[in-house]
Protein backbone atom coordinates (compact mmCIF):
# COMPACT_ATOMS: atom_id res chain seq x y z
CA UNK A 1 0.00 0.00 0.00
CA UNK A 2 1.44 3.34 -0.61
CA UNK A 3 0.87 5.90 1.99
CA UNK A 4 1.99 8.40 0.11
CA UNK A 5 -0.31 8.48 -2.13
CA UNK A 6 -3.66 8.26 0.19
CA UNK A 7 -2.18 11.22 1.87
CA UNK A 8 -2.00 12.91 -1.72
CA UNK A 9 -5.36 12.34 -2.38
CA UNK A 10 -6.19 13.40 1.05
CA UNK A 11 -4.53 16.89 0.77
CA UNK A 12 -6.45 16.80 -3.04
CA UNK A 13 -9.54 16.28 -1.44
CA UNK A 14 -8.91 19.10 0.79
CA UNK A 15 -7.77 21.47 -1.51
CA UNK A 16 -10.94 20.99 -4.01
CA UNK A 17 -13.18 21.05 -1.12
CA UNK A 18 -11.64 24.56 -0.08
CA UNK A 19 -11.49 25.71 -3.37
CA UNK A 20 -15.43 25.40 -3.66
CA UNK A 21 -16.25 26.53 -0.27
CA UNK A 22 -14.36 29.52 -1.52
CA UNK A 23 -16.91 30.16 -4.13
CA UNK A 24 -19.70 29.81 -1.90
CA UNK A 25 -20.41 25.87 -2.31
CA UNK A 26 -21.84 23.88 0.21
CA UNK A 27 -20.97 20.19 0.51
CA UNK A 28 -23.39 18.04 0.92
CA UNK A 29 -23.36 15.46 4.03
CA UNK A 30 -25.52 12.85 2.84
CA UNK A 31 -27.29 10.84 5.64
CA UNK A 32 -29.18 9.02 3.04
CA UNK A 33 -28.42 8.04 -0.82
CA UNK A 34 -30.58 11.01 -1.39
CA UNK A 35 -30.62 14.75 -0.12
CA UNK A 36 -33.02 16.75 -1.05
CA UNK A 37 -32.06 20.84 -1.32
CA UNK A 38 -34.71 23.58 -1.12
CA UNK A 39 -34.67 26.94 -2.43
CA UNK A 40 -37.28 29.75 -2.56
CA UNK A 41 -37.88 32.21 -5.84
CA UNK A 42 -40.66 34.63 -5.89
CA UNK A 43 -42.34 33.32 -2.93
CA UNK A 44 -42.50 29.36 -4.39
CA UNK A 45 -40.54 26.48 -2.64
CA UNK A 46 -38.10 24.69 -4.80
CA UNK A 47 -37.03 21.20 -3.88
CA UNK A 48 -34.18 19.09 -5.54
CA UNK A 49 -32.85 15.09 -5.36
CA UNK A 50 -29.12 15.05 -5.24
CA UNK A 51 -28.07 11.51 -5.68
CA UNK A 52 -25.29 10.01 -3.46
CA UNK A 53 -22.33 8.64 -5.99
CA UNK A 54 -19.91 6.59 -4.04
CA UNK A 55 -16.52 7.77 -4.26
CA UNK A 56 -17.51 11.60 -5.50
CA UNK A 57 -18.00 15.21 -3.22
CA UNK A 58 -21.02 16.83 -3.75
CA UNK A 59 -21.39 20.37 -3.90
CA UNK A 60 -24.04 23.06 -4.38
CA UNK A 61 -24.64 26.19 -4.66
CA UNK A 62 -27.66 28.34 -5.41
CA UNK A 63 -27.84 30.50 -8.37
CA UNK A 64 -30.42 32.34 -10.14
CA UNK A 65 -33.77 31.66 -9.75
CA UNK A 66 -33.74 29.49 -7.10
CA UNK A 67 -31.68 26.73 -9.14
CA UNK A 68 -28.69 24.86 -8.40
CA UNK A 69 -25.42 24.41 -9.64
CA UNK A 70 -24.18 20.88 -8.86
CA UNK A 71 -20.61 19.83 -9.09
CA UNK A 72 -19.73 15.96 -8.10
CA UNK A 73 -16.12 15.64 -7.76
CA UNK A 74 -13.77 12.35 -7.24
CA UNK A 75 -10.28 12.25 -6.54
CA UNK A 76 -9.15 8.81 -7.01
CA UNK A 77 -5.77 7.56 -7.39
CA UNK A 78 -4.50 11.51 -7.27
CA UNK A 79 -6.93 12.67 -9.86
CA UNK A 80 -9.51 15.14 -10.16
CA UNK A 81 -12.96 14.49 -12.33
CA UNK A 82 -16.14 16.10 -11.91
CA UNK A 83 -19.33 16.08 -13.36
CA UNK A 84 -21.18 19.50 -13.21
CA UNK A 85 -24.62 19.93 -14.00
CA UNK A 86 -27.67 21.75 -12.80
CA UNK A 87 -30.68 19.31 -11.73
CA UNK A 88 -33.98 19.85 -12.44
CA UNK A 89 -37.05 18.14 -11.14
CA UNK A 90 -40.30 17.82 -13.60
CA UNK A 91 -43.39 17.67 -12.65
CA UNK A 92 -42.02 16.56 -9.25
CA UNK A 93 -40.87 13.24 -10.37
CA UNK A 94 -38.58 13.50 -13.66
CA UNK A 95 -35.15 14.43 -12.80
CA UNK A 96 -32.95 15.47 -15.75
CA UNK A 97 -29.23 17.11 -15.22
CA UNK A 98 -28.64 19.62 -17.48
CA UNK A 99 -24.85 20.34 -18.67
CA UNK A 100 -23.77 23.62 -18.16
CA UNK A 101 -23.75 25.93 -21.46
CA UNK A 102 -21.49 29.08 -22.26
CA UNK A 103 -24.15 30.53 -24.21
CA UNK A 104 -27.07 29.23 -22.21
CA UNK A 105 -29.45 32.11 -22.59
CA UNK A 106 -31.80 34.60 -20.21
CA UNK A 107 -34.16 31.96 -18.92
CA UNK A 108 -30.88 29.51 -18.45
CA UNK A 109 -28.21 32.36 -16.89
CA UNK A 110 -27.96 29.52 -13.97
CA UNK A 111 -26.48 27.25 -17.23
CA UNK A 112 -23.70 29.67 -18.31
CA UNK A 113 -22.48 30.69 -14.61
CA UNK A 114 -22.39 26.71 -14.23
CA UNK A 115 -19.81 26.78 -17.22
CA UNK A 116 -17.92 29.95 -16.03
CA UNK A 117 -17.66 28.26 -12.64
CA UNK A 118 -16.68 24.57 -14.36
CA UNK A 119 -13.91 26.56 -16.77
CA UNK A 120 -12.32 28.37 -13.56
CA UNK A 121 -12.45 24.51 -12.01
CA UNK A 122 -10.44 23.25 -14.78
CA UNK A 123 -7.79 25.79 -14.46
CA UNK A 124 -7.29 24.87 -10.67
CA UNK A 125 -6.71 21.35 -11.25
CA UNK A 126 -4.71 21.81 -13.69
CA UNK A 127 -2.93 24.23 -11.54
CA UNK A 128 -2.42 21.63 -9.34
């Protein structure tokens, strides 16, 4: 077993984690394999599934409109990959993740400060 390594991925972990809650993030603690987030926009409730992945971070952070940016983050074997995506619950069943988007548009502005967020992410771990 190499030590060294777990204690790189440790001081990885660490770093991304700070480097989020920087930002404004939250992580999410999951108690269960699902957490379920609530906003509020223009006096309506909001409520969002995040799905426990094993292995990843979660992390959140409101944007406009009461909708969520969603980064899931692993750092296995000294490596950093994410999946970011903003969730989206239909008709309070369907959930659908949709991938962030430079040019996203007004009603999607949560989209493009997703992709903003996810290029500034990149340049960290590659910083790294």
């Amino acid at each position: 077993m190499n030590h060294g390594a777990i204690r790189d991925q440790s001081n990885l972990r660490s770093q991304v984690s700070a480097w989020f809650r920087e930002l404004g993030f939250e992580q999410v603690g999951f108690s269960k394999s699902i957490e379920r987030i609530t906003t509020h926009h223009m006096d309506r409730t909001l409520v969002y599934k995040l799905r426990k992945r094993a292995d990843h971070d979660t992390f959140y952070k409101e944007s406009t409109g009461g909708s969520l940016i969603v980064f899931e983050v692993t750092t296995d074997s000294g490596a950093c990959t994410h999946d970011g995506y903003c969730p989206l619950l239909l008709f309070g069943i369907w959930e659908k993740k949709l991938r962030f988007k430079a040019d996203a548009g007004t009603l999607f502005k949560y989209r493009a400060e997703g992709h903003a967020i996810e290029k500034k992410f990149l340049d960290f771990v590659a910083a790294l």
